[in-house]
PDB file of N, CA and C in Angstrom:
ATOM      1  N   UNK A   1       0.845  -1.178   0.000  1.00  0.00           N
ATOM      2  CA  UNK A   1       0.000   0.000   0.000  1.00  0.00           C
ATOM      3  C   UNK A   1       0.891   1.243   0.000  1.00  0.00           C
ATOM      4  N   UNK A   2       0.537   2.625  -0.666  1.00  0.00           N
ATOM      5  CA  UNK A   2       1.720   3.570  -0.964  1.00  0.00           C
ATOM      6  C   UNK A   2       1.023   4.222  -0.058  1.00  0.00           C
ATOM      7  N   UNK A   3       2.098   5.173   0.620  1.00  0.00           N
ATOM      8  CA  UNK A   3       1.855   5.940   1.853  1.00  0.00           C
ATOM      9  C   UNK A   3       1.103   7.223   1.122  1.00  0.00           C
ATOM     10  N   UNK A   4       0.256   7.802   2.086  1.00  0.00           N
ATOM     11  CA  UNK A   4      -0.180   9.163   1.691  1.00  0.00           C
ATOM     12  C   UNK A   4       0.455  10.219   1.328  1.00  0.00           C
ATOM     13  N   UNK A   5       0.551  11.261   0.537  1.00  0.00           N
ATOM     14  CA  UNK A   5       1.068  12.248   0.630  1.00  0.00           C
ATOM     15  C   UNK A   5       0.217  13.422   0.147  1.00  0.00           C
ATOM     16  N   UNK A   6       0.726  14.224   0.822  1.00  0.00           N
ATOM     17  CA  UNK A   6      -0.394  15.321   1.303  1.00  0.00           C
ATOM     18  C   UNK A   6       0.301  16.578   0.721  1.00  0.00           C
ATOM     19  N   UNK A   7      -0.226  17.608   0.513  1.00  0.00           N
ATOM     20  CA  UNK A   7       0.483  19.259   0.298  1.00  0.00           C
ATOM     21  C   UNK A   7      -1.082  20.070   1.005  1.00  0.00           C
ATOM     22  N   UNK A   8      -0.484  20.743   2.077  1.00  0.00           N
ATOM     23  CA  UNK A   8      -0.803  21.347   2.743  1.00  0.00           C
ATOM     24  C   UNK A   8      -0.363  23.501   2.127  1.00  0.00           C
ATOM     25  N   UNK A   9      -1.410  24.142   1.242  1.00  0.00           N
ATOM     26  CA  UNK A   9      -1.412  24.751   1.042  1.00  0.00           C
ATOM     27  C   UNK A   9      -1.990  26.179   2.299  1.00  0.00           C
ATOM     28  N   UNK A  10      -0.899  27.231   2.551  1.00  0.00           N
ATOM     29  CA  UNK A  10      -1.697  28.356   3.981  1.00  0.00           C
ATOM     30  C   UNK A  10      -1.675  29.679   2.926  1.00  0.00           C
ATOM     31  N   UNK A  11      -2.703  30.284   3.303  1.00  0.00           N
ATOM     32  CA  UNK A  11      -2.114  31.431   2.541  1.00  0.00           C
ATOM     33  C   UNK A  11      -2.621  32.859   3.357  1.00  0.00           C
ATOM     34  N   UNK A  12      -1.220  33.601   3.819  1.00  0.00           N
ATOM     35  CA  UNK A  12      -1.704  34.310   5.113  1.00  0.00           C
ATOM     36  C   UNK A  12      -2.186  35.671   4.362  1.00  0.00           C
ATOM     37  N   UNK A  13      -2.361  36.795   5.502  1.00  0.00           N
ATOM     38  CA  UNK A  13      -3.327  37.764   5.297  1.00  0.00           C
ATOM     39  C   UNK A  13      -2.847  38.341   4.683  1.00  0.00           C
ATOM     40  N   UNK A  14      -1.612  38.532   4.470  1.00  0.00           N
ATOM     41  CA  UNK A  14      -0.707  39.392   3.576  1.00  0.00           C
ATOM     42  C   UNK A  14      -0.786  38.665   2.036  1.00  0.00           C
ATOM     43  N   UNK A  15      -1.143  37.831   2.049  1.00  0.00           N
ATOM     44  CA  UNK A  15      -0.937  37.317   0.661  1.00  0.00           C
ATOM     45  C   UNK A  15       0.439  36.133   0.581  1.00  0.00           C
ATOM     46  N   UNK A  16       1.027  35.832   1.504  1.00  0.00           N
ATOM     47  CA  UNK A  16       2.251  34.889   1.463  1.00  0.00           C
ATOM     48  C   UNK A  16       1.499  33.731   1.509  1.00  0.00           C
ATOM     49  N   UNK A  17       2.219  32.727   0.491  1.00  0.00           N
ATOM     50  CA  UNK A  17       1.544  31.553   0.073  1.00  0.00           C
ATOM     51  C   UNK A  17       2.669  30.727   1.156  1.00  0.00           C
ATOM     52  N   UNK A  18       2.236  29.171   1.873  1.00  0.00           N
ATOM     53  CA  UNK A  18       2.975  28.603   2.117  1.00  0.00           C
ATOM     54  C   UNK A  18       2.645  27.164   1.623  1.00  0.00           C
ATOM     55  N   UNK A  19       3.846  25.984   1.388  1.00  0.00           N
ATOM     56  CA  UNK A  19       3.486  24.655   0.726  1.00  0.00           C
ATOM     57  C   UNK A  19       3.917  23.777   1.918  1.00  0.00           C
ATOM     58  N   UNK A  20       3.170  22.872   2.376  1.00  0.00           N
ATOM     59  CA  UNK A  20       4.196  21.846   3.428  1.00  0.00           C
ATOM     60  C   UNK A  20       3.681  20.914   2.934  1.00  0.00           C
ATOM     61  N   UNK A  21       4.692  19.660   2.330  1.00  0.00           N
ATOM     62  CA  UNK A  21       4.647  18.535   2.084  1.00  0.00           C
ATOM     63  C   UNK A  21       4.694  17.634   3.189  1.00  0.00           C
ATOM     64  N   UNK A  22       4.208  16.694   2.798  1.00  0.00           N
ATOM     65  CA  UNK A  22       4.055  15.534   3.808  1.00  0.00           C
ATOM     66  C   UNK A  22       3.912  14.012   3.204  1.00  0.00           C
ATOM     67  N   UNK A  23       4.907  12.881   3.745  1.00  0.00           N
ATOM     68  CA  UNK A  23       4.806  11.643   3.135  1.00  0.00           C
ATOM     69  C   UNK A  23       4.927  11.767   1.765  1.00  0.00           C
ATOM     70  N   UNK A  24       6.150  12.544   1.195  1.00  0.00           N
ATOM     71  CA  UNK A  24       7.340  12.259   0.502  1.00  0.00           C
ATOM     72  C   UNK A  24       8.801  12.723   0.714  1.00  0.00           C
ATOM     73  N   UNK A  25       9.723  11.722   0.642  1.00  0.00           N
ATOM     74  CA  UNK A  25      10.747  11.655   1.144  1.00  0.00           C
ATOM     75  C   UNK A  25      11.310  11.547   0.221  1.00  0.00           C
ATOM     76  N   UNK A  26      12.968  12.704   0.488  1.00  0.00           N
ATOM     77  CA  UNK A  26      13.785  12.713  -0.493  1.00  0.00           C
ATOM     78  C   UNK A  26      13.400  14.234  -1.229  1.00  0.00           C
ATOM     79  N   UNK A  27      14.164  14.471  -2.239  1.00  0.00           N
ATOM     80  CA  UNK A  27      14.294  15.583  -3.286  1.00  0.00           C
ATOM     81  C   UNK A  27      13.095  15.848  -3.660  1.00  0.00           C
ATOM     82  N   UNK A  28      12.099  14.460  -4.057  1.00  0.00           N
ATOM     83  CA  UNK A  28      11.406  14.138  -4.968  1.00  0.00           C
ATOM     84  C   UNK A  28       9.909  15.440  -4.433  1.00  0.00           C
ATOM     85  N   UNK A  29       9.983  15.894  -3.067  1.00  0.00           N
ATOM     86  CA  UNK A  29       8.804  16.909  -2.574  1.00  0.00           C
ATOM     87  C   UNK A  29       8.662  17.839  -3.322  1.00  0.00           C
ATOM     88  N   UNK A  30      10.385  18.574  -3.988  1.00  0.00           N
ATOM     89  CA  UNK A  30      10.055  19.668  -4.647  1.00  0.00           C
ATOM     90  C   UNK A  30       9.741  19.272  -6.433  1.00  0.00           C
ATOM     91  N   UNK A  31       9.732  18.331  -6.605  1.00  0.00           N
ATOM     92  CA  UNK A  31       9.322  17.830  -8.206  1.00  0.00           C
ATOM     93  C   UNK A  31       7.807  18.055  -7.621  1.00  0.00           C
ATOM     94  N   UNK A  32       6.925  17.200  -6.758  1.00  0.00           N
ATOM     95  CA  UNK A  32       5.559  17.635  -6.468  1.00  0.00           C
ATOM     96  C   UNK A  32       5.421  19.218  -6.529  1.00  0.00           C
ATOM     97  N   UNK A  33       5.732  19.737  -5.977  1.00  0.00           N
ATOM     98  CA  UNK A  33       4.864  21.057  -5.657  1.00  0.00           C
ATOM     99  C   UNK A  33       5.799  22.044  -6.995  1.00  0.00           C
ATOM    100  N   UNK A  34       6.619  21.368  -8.160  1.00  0.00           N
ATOM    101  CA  UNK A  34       6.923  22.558  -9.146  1.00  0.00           C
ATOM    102  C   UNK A  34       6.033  23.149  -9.858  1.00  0.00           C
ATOM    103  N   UNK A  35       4.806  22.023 -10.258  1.00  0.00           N
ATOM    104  CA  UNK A  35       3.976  22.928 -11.343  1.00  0.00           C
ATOM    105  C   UNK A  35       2.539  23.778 -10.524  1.00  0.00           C
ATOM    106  N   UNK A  36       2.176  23.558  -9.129  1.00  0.00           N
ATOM    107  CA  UNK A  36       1.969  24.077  -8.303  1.00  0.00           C
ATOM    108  C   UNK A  36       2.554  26.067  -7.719  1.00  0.00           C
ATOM    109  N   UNK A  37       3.933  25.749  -7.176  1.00  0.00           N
ATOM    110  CA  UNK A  37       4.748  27.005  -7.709  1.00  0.00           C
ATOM    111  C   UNK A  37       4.717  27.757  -9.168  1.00  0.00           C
ATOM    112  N   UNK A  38       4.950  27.269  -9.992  1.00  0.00           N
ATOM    113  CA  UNK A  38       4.690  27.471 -11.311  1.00  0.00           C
ATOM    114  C   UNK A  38       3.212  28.538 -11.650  1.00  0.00           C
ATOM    115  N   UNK A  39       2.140  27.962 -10.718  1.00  0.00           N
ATOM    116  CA  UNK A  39       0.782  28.238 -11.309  1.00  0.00           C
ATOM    117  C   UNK A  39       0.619  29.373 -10.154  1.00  0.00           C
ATOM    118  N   UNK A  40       1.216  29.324  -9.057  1.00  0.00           N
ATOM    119  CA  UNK A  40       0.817  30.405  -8.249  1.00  0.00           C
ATOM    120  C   UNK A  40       2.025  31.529  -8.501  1.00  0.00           C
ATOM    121  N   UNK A  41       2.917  31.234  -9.358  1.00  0.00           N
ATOM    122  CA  UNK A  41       3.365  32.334  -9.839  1.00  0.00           C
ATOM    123  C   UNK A  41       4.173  33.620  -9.480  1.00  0.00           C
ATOM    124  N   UNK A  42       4.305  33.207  -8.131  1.00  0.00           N
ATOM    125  CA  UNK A  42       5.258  34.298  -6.925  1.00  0.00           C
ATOM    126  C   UNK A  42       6.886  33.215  -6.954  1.00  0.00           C
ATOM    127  N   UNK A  43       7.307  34.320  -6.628  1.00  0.00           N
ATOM    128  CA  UNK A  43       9.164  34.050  -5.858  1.00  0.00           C
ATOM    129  C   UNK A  43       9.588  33.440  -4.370  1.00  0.00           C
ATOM    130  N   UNK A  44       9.863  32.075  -4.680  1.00  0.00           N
ATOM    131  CA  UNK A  44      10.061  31.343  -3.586  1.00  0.00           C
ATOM    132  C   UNK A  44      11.398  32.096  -2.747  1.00  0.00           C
ATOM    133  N   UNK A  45      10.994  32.771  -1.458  1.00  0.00           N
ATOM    134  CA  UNK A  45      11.370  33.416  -1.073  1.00  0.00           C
ATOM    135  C   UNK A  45      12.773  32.703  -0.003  1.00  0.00           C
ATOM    136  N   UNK A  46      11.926  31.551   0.546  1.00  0.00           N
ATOM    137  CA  UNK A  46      12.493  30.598   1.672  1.00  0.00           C
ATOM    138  C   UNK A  46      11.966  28.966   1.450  1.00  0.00           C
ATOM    139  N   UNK A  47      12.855  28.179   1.479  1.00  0.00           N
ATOM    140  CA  UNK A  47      12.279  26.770   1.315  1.00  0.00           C
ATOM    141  C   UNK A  47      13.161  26.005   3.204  1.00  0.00           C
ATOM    142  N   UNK A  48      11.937  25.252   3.420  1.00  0.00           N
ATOM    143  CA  UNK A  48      12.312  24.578   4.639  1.00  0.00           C
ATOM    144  C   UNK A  48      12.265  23.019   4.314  1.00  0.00           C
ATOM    145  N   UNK A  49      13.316  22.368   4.429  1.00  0.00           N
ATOM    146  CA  UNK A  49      13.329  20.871   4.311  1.00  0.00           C
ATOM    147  C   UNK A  49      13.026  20.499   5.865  1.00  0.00           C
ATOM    148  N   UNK A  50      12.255  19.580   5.843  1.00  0.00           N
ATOM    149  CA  UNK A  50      11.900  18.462   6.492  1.00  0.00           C
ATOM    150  C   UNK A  50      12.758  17.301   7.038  1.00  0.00           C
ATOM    151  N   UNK A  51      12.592  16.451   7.841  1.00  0.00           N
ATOM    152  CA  UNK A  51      13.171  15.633   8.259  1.00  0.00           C
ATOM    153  C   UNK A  51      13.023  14.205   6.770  1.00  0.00           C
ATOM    154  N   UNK A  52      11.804  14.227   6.729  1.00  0.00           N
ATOM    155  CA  UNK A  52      11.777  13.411   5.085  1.00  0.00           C
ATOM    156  C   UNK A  52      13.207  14.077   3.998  1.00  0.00           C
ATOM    157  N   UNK A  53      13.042  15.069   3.886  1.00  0.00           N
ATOM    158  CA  UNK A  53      14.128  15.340   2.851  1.00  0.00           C
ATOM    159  C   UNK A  53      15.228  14.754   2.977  1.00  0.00           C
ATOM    160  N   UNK A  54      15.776  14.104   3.944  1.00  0.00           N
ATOM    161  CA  UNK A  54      16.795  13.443   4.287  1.00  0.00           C
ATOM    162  C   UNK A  54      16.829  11.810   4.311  1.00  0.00           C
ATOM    163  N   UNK A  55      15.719  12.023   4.653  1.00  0.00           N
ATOM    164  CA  UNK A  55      15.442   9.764   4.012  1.00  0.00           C
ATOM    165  C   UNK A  55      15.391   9.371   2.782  1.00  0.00           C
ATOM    166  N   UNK A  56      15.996   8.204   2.484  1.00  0.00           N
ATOM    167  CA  UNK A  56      15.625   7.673   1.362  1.00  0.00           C
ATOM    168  C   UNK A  56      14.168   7.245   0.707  1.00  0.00           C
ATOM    169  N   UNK A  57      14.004   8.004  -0.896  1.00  0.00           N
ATOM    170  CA  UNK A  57      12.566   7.334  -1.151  1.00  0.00           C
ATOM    171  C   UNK A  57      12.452   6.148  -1.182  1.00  0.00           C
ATOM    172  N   UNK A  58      11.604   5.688  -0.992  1.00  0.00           N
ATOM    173  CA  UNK A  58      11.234   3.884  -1.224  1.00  0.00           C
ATOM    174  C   UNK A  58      10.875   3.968  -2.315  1.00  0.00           C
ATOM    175  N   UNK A  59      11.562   3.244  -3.421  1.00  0.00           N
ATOM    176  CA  UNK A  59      10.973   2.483  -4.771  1.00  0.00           C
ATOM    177  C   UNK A  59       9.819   1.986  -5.207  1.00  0.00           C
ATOM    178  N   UNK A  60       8.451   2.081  -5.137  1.00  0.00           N
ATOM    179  CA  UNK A  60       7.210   1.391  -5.278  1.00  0.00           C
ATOM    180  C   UNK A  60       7.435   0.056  -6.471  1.00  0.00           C
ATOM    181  N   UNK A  61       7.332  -0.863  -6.525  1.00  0.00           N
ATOM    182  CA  UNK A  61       7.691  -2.189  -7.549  1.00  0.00           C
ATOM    183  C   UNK A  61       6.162  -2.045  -7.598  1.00  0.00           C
ATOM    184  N   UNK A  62       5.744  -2.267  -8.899  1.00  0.00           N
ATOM    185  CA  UNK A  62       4.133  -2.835  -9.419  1.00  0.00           C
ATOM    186  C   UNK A  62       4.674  -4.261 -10.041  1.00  0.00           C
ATOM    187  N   UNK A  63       3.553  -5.010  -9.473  1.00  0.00           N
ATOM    188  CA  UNK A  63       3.355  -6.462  -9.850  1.00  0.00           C
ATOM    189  C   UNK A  63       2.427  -6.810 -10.347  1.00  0.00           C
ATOM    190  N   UNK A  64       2.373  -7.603 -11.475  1.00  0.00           N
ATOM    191  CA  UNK A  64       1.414  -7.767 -12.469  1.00  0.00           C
ATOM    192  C   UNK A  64       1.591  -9.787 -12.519  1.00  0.00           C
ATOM    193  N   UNK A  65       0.255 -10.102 -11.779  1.00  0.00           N
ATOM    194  CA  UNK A  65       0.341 -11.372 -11.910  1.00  0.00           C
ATOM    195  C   UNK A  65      -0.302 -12.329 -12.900  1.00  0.00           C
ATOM    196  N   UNK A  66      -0.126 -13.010 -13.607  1.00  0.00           N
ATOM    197  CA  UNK A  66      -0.612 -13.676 -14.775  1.00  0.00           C
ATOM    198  C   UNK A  66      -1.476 -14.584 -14.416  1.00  0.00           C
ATOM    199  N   UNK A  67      -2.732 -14.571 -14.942  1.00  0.00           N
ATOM    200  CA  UNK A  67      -3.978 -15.473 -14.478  1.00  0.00           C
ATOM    201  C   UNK A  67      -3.995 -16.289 -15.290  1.00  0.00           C
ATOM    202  N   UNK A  68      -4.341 -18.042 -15.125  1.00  0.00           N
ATOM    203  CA  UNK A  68      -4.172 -18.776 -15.682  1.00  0.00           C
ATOM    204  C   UNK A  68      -5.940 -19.341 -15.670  1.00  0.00           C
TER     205      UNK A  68
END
């Protein structure tokens, strides 16, 4: 079963957008939230890594079993 992963979008009174990922680990958080950034269209001012950013992703294997 693949773990959840979540993006937790805040966006305060001033207009500052914030992204917090959750349940992805590794580099791979900021490939999620690029076309996200992209569409909201402001200057990433500050990025905060996580304790995930530092674990290894797990590989998902799909298995495809042949019915006889």
């Amino acid at each position: 079963m693949a773990e959840l992963q979540e993006i937790e979008v805040t966006i305060d009174a001033d207009g500052a957008v914030r992204l917090s990922v959750s349940g992805v680990k590794g580099a791979k958080c900021e490939d999620v939230t690029k076309a996200l950034e992209a569409l909201l269209g402001g200057e990433i001012v500050e990025r905060q890594r996580t304790v995930e950013y530092d674990e290894q992703p797990v590989e998902q294997e799909d298995h495809l079993r042949e019915q006889t």
